[in-house]
PDB file of N, CA and C in Angstrom:
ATOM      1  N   UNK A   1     123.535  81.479 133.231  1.00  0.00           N
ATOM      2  CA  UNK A   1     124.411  82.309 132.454  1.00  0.00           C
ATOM      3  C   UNK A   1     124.041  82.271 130.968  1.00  0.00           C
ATOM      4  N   UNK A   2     123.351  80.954 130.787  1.00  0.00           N
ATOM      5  CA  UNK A   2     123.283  80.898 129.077  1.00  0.00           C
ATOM      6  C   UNK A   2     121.639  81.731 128.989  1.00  0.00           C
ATOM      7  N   UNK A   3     120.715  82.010 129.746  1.00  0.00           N
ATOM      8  CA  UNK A   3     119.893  82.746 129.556  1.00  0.00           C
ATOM      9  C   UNK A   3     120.146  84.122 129.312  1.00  0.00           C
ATOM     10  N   UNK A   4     121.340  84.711 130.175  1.00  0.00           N
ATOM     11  CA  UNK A   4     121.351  85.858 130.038  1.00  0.00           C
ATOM     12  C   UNK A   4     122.052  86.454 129.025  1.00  0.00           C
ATOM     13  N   UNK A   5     122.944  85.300 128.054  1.00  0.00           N
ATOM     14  CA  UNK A   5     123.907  85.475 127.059  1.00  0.00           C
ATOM     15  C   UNK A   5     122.410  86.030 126.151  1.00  0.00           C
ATOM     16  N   UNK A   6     121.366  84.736 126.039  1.00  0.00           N
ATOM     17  CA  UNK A   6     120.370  84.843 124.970  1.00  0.00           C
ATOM     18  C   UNK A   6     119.727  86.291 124.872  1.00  0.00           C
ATOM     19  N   UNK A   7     119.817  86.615 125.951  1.00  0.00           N
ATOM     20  CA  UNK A   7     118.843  87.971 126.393  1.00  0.00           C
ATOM     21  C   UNK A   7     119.838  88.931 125.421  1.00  0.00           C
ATOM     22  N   UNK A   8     121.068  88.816 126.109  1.00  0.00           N
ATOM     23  CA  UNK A   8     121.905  89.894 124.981  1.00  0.00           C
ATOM     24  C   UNK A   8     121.669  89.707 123.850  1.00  0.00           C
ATOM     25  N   UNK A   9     122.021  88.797 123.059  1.00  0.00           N
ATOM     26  CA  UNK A   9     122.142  88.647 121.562  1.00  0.00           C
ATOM     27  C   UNK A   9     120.787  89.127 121.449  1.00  0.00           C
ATOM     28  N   UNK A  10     119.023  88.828 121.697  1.00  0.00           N
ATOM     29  CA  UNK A  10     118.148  89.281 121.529  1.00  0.00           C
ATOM     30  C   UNK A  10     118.202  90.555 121.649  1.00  0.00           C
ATOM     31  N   UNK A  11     119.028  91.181 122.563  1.00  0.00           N
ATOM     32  CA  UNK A  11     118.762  92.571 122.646  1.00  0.00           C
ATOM     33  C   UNK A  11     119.706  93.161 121.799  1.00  0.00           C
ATOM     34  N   UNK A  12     120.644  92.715 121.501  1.00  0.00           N
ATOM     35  CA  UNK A  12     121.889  93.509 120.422  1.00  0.00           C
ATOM     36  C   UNK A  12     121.024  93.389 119.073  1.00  0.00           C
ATOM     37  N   UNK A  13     120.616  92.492 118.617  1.00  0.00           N
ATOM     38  CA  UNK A  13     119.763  92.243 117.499  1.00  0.00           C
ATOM     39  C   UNK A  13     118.532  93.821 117.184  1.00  0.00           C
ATOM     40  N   UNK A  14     117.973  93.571 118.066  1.00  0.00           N
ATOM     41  CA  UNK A  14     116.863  94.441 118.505  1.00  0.00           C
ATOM     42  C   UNK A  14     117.736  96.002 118.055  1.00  0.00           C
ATOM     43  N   UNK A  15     118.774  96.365 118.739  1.00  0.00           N
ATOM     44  CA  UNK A  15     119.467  97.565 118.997  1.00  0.00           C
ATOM     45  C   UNK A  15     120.154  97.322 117.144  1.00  0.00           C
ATOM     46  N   UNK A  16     119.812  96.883 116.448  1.00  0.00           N
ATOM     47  CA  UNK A  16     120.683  97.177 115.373  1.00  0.00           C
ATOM     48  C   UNK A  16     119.345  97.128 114.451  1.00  0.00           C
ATOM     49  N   UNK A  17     118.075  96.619 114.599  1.00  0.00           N
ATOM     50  CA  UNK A  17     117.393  96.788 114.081  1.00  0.00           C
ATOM     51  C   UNK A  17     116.787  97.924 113.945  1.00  0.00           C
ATOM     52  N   UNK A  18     116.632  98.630 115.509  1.00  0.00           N
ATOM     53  CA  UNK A  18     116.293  99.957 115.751  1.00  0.00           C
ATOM     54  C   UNK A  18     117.709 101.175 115.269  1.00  0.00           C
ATOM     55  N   UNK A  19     118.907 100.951 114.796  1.00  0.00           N
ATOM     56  CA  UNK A  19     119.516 101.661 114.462  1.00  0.00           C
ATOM     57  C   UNK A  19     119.002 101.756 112.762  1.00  0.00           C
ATOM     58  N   UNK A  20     118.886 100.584 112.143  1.00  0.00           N
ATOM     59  CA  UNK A  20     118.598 100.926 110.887  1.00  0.00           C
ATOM     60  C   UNK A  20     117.197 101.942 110.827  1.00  0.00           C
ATOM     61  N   UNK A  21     116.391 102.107 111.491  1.00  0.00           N
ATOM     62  CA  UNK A  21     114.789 102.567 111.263  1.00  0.00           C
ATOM     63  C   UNK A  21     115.489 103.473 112.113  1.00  0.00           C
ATOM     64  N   UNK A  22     116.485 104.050 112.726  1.00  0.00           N
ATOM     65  CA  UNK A  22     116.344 105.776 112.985  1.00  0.00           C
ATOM     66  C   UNK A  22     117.475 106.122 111.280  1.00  0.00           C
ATOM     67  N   UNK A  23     118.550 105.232 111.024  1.00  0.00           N
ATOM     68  CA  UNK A  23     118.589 105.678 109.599  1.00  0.00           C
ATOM     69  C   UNK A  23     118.035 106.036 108.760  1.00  0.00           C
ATOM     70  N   UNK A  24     117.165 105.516 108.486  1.00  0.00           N
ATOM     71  CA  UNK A  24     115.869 105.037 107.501  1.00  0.00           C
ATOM     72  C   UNK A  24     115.082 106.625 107.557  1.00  0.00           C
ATOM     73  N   UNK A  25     114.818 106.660 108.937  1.00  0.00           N
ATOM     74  CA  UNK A  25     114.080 108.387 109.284  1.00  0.00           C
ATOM     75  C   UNK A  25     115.154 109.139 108.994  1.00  0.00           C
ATOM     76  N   UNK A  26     116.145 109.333 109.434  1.00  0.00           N
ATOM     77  CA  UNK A  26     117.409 110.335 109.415  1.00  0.00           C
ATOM     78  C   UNK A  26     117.460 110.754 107.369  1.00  0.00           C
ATOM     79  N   UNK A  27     116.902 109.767 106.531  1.00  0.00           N
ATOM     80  CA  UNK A  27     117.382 109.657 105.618  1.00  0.00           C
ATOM     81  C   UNK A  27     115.904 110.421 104.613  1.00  0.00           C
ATOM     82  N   UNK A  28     114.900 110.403 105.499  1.00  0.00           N
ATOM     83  CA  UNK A  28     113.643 110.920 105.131  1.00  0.00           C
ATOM     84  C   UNK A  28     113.790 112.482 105.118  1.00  0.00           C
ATOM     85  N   UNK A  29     114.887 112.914 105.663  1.00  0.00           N
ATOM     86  CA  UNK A  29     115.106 114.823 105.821  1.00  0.00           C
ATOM     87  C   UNK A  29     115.909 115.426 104.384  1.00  0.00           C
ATOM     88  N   UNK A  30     116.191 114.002 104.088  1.00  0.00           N
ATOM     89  CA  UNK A  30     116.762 114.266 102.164  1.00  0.00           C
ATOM     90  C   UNK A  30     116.243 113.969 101.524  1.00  0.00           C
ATOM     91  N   UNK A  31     114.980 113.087 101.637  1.00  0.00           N
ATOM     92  CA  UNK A  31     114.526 112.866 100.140  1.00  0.00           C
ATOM     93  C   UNK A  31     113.531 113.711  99.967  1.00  0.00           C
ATOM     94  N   UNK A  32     113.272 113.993  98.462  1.00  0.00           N
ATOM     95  CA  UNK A  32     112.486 114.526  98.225  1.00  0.00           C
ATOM     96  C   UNK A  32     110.997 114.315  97.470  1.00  0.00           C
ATOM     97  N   UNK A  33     110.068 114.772  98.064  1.00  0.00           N
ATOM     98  CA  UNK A  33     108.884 114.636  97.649  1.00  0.00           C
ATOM     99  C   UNK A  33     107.886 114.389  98.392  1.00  0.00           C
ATOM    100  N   UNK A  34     107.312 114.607  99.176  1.00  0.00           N
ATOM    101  CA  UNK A  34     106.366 113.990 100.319  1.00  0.00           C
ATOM    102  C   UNK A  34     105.561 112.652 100.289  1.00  0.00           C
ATOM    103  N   UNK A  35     105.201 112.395  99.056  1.00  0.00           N
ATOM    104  CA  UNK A  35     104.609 110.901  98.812  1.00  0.00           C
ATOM    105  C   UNK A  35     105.377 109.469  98.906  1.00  0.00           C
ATOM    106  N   UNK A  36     107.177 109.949  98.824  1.00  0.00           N
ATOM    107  CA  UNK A  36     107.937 109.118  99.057  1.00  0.00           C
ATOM    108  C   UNK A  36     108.431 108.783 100.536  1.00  0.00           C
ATOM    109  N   UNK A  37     108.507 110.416 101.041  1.00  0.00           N
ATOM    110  CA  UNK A  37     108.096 110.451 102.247  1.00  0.00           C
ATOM    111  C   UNK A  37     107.022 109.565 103.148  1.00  0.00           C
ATOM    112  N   UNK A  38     106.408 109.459 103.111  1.00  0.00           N
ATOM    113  CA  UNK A  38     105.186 109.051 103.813  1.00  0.00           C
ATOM    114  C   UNK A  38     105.194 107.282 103.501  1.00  0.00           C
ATOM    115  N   UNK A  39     105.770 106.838 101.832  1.00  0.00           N
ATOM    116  CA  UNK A  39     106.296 105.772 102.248  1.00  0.00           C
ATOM    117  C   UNK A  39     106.600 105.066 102.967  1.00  0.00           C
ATOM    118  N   UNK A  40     108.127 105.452 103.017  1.00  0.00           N
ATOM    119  CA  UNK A  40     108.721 105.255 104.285  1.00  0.00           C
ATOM    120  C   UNK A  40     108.404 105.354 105.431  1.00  0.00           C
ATOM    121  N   UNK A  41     107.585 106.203 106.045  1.00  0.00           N
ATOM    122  CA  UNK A  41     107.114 106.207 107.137  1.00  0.00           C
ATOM    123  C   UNK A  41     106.206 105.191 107.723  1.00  0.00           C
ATOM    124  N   UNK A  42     105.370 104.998 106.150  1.00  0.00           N
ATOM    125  CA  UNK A  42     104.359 103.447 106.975  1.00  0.00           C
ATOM    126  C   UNK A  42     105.336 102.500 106.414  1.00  0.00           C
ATOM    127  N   UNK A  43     106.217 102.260 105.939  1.00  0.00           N
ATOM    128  CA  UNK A  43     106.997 101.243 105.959  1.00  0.00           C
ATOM    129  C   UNK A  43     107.516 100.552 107.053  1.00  0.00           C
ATOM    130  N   UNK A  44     108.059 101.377 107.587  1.00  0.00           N
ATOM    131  CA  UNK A  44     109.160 101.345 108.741  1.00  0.00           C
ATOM    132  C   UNK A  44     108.123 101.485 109.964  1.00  0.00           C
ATOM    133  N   UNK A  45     106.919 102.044 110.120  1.00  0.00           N
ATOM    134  CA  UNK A  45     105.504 101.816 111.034  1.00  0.00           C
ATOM    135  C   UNK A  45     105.449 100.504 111.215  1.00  0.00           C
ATOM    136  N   UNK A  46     105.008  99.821 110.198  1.00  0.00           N
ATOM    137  CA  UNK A  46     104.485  98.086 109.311  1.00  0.00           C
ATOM    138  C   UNK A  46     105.487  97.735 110.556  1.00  0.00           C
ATOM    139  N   UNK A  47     106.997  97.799 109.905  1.00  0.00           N
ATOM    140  CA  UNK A  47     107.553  96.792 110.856  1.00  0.00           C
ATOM    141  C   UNK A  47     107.687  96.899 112.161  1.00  0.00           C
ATOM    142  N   UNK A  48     107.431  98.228 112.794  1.00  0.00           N
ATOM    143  CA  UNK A  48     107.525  98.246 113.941  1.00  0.00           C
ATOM    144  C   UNK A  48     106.578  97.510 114.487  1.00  0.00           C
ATOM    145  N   UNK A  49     105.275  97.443 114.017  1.00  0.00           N
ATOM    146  CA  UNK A  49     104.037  96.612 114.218  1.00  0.00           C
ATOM    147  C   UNK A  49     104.253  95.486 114.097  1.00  0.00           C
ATOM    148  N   UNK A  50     104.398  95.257 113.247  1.00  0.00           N
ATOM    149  CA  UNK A  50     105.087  93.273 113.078  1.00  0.00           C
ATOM    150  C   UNK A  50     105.495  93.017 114.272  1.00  0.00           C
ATOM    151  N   UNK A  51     106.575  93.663 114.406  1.00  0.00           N
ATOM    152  CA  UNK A  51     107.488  93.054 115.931  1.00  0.00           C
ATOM    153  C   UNK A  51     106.710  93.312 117.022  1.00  0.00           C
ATOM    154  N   UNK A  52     105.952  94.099 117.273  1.00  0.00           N
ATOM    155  CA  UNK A  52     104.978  94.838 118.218  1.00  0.00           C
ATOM    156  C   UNK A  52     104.103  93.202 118.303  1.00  0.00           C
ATOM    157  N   UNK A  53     103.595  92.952 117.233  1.00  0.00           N
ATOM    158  CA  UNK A  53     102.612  91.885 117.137  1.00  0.00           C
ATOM    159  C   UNK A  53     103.119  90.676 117.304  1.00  0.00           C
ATOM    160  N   UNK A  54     104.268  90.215 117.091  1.00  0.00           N
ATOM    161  CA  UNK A  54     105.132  88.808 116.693  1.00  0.00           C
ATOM    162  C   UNK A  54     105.465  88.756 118.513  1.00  0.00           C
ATOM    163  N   UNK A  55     105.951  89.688 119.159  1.00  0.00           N
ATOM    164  CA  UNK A  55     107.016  89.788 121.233  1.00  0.00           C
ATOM    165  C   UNK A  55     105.212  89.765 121.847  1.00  0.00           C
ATOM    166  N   UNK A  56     104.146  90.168 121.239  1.00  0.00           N
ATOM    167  CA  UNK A  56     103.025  89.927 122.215  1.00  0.00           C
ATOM    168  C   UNK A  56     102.154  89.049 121.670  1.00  0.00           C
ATOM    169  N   UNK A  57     102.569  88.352 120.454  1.00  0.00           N
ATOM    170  CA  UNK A  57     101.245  87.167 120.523  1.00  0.00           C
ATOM    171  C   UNK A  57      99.812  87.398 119.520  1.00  0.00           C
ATOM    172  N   UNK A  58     100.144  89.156 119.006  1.00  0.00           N
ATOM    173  CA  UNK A  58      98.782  89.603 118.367  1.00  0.00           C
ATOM    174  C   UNK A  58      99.005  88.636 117.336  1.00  0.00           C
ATOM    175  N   UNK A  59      97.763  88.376 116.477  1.00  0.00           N
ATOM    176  CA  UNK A  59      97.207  87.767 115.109  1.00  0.00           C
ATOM    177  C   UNK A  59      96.790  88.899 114.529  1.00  0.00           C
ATOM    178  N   UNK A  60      97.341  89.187 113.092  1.00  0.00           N
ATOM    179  CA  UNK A  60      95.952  89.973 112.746  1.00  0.00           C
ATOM    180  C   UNK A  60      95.564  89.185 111.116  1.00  0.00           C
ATOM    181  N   UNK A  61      95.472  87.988 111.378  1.00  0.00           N
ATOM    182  CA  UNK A  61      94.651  87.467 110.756  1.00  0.00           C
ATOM    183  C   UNK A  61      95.181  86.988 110.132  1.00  0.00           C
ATOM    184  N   UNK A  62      94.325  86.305 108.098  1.00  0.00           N
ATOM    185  CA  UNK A  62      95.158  85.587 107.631  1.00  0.00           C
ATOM    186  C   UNK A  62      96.092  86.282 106.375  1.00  0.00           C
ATOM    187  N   UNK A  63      95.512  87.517 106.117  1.00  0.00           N
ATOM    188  CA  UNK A  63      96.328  88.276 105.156  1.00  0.00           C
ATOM    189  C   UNK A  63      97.546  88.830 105.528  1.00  0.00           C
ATOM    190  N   UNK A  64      98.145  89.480 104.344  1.00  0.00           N
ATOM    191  CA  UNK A  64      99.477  90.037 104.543  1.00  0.00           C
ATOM    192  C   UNK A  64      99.359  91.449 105.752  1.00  0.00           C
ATOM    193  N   UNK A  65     100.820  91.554 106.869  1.00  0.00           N
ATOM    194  CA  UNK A  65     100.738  92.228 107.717  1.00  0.00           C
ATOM    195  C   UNK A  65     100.789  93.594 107.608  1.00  0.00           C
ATOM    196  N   UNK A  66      99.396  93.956 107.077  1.00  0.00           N
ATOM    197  CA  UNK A  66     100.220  95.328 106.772  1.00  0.00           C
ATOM    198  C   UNK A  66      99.442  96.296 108.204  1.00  0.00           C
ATOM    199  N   UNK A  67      99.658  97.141 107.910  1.00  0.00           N
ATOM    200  CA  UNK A  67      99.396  98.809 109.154  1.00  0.00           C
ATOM    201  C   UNK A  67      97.476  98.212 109.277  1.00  0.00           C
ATOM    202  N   UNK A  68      96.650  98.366 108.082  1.00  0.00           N
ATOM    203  CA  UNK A  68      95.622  98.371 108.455  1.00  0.00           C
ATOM    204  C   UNK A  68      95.033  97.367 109.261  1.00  0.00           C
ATOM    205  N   UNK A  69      95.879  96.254 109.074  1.00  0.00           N
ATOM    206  CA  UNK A  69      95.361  94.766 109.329  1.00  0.00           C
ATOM    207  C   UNK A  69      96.024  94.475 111.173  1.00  0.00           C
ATOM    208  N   UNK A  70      96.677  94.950 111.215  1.00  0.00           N
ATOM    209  CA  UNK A  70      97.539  95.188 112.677  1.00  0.00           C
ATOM    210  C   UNK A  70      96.637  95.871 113.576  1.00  0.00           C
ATOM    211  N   UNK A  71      96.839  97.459 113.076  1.00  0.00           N
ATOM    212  CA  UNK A  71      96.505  98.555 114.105  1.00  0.00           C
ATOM    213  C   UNK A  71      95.353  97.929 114.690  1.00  0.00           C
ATOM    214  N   UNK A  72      94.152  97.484 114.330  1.00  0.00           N
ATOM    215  CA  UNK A  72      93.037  97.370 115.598  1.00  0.00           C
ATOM    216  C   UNK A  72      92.913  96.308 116.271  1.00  0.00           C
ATOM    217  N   UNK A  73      93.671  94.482 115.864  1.00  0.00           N
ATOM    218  CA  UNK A  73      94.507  93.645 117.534  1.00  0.00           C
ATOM    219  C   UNK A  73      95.040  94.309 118.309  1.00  0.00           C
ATOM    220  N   UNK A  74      96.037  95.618 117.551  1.00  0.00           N
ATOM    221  CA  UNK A  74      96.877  96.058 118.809  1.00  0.00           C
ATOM    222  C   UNK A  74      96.329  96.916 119.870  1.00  0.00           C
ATOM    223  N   UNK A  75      95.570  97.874 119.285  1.00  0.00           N
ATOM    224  CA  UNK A  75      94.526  98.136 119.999  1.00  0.00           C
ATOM    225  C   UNK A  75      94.440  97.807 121.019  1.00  0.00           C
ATOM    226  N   UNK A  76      92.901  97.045 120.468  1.00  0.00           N
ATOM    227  CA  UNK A  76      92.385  96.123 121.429  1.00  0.00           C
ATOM    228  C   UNK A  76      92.371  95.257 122.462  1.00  0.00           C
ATOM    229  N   UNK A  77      94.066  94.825 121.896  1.00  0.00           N
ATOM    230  CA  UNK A  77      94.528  94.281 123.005  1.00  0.00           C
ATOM    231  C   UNK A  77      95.795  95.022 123.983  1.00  0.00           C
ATOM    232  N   UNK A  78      95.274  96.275 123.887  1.00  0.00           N
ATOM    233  CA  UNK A  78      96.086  97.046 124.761  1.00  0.00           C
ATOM    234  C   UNK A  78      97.435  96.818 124.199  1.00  0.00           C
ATOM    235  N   UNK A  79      98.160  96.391 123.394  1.00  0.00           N
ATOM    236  CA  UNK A  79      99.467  95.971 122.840  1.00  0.00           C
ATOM    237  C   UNK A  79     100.625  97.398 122.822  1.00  0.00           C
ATOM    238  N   UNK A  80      99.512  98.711 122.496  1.00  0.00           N
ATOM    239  CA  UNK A  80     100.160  99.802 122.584  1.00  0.00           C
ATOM    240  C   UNK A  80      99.159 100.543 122.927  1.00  0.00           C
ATOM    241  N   UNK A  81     100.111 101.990 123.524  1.00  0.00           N
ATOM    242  CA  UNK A  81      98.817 103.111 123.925  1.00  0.00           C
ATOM    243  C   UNK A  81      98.276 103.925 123.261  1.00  0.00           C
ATOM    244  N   UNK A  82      96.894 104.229 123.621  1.00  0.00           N
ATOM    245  CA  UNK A  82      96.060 105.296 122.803  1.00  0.00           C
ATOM    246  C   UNK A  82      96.879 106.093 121.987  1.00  0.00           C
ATOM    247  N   UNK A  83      97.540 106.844 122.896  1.00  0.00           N
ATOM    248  CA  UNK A  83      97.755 108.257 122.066  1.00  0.00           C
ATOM    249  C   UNK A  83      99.024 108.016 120.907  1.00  0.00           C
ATOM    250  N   UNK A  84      99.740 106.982 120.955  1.00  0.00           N
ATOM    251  CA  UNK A  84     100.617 105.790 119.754  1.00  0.00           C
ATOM    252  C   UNK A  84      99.503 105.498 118.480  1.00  0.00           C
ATOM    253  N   UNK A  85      98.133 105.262 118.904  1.00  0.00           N
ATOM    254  CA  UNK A  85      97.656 104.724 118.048  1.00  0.00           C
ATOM    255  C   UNK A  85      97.114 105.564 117.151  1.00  0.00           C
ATOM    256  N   UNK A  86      96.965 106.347 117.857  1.00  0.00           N
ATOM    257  CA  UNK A  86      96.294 108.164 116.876  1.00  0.00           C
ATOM    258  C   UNK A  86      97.343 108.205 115.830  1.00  0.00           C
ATOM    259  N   UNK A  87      98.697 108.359 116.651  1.00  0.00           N
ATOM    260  CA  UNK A  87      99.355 108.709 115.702  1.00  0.00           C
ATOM    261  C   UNK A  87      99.523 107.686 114.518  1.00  0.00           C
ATOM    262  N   UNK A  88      99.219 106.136 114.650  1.00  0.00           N
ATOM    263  CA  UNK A  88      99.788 105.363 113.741  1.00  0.00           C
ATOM    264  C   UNK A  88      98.665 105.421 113.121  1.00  0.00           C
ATOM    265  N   UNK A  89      97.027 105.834 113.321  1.00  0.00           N
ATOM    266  CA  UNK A  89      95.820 106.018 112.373  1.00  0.00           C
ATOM    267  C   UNK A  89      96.289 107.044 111.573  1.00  0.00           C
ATOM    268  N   UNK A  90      96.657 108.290 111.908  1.00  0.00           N
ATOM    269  CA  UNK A  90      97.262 109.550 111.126  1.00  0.00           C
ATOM    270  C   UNK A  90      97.856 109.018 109.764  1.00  0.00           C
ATOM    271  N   UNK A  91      99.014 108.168 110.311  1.00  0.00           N
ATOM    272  CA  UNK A  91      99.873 107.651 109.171  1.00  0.00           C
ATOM    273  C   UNK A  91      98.920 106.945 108.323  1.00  0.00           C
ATOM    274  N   UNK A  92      98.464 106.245 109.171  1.00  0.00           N
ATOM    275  CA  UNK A  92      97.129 104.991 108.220  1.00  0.00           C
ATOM    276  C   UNK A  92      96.353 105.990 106.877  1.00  0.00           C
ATOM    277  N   UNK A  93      95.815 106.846 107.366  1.00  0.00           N
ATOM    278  CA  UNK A  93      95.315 107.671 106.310  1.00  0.00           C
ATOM    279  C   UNK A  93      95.726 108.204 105.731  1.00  0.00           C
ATOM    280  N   UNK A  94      97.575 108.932 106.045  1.00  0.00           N
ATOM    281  CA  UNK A  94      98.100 110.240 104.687  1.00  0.00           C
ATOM    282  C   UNK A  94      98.450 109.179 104.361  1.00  0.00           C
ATOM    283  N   UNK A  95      98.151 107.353 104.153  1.00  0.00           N
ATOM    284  CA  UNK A  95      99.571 106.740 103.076  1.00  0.00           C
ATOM    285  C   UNK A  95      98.588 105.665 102.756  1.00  0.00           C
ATOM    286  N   UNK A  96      97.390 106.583 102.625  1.00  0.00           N
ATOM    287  CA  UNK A  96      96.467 105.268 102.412  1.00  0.00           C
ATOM    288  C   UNK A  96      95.854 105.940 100.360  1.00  0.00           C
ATOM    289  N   UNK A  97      96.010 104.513  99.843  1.00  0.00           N
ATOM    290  CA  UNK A  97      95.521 104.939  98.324  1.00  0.00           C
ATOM    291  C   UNK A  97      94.508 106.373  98.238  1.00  0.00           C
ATOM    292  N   UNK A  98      94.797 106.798  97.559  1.00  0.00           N
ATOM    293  CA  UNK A  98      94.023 108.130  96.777  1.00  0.00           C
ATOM    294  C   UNK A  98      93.845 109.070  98.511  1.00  0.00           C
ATOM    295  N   UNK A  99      94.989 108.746  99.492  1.00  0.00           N
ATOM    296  CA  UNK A  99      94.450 109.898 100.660  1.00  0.00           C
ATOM    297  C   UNK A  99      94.680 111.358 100.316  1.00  0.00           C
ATOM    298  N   UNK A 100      94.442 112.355 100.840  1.00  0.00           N
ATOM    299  CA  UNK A 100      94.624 113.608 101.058  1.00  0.00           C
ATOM    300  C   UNK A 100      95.906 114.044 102.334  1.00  0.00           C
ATOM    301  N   UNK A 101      96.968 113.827 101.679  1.00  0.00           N
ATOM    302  CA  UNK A 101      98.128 114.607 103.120  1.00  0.00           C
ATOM    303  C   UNK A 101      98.339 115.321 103.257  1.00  0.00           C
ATOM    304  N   UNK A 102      98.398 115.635 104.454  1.00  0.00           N
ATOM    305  CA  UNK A 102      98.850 117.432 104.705  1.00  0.00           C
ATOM    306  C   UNK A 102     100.317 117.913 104.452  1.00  0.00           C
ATOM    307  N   UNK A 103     100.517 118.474 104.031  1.00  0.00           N
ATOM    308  CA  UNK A 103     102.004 118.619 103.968  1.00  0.00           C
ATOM    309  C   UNK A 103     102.927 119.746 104.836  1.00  0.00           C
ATOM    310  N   UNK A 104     101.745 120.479 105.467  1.00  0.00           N
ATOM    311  CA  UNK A 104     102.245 121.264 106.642  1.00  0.00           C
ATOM    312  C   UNK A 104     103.318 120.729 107.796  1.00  0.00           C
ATOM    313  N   UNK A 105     104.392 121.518 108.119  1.00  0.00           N
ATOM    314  CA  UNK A 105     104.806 120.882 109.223  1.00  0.00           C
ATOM    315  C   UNK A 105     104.348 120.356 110.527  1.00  0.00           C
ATOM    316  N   UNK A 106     104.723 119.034 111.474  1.00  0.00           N
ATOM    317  CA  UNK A 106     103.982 118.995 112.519  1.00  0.00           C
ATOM    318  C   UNK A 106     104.054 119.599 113.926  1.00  0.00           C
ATOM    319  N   UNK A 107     103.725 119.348 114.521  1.00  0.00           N
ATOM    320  CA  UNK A 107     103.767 120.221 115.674  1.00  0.00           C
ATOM    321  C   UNK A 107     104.735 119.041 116.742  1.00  0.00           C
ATOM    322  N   UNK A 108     105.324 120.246 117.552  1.00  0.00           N
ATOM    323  CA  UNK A 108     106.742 119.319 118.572  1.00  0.00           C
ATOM    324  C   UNK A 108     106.107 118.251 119.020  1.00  0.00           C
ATOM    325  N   UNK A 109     104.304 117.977 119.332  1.00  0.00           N
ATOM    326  CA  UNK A 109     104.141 116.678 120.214  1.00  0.00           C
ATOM    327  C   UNK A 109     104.127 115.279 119.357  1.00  0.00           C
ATOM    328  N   UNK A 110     103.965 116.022 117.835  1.00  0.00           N
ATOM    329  CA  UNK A 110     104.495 114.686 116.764  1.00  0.00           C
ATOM    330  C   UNK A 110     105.662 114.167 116.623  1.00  0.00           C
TER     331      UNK A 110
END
């Protein structure tokens, strides 16, 4: 019984973490500017990766965790799927110093 208490609290935790990061997006349809935009987006990426990396065990080494330093353990180690990872390279590049972003809208499979 006390395992399955733990499981909850892990999972209520989880469910309030994931409520703040659909806020966080919900809150990206008001601000303005696209560079602040895109911020946020690898912000709130970063941590999804963290946790992605921290529940399976990835390393990505000894520097700070950011998107670039993640995305290719996770990869590699199958941690997430291909077509996840396109999209989190996408982000990697419009929010990467001096990138070029598109500012066009995306298409429904984004």
């Amino acid at each position: 019984m006390d395992e399955l208490r733990d499981r909850f609290e892990v999972l209520k935790h989880r469910i309030a973490d994931l409520s703040d990061d659909l806020q966080e997006l919900e809150n990206l349809l008001v601000v303005a500017g696209v560079p602040s935009r895109l911020n946020k987006i690898r912000f709130i990426t970063e941590k999804v990766l963290h946790q992605i990396c921290s529940s399976n065990g990835v390393s990505w080494g000894d520097g700070e965790a950011t998107l670039e330093r993640m995305i290719g353990p996770l990869i590699s180690k199958g941690s997430i799927p291909k077509n996840i990872a396109v999209h989190v390279r996408t982000i990697q590049t419009n929010t990467s110093p001096g990138s070029h972003f598109q500012e066009s809208a995306l298409s429904s499979s984004h």
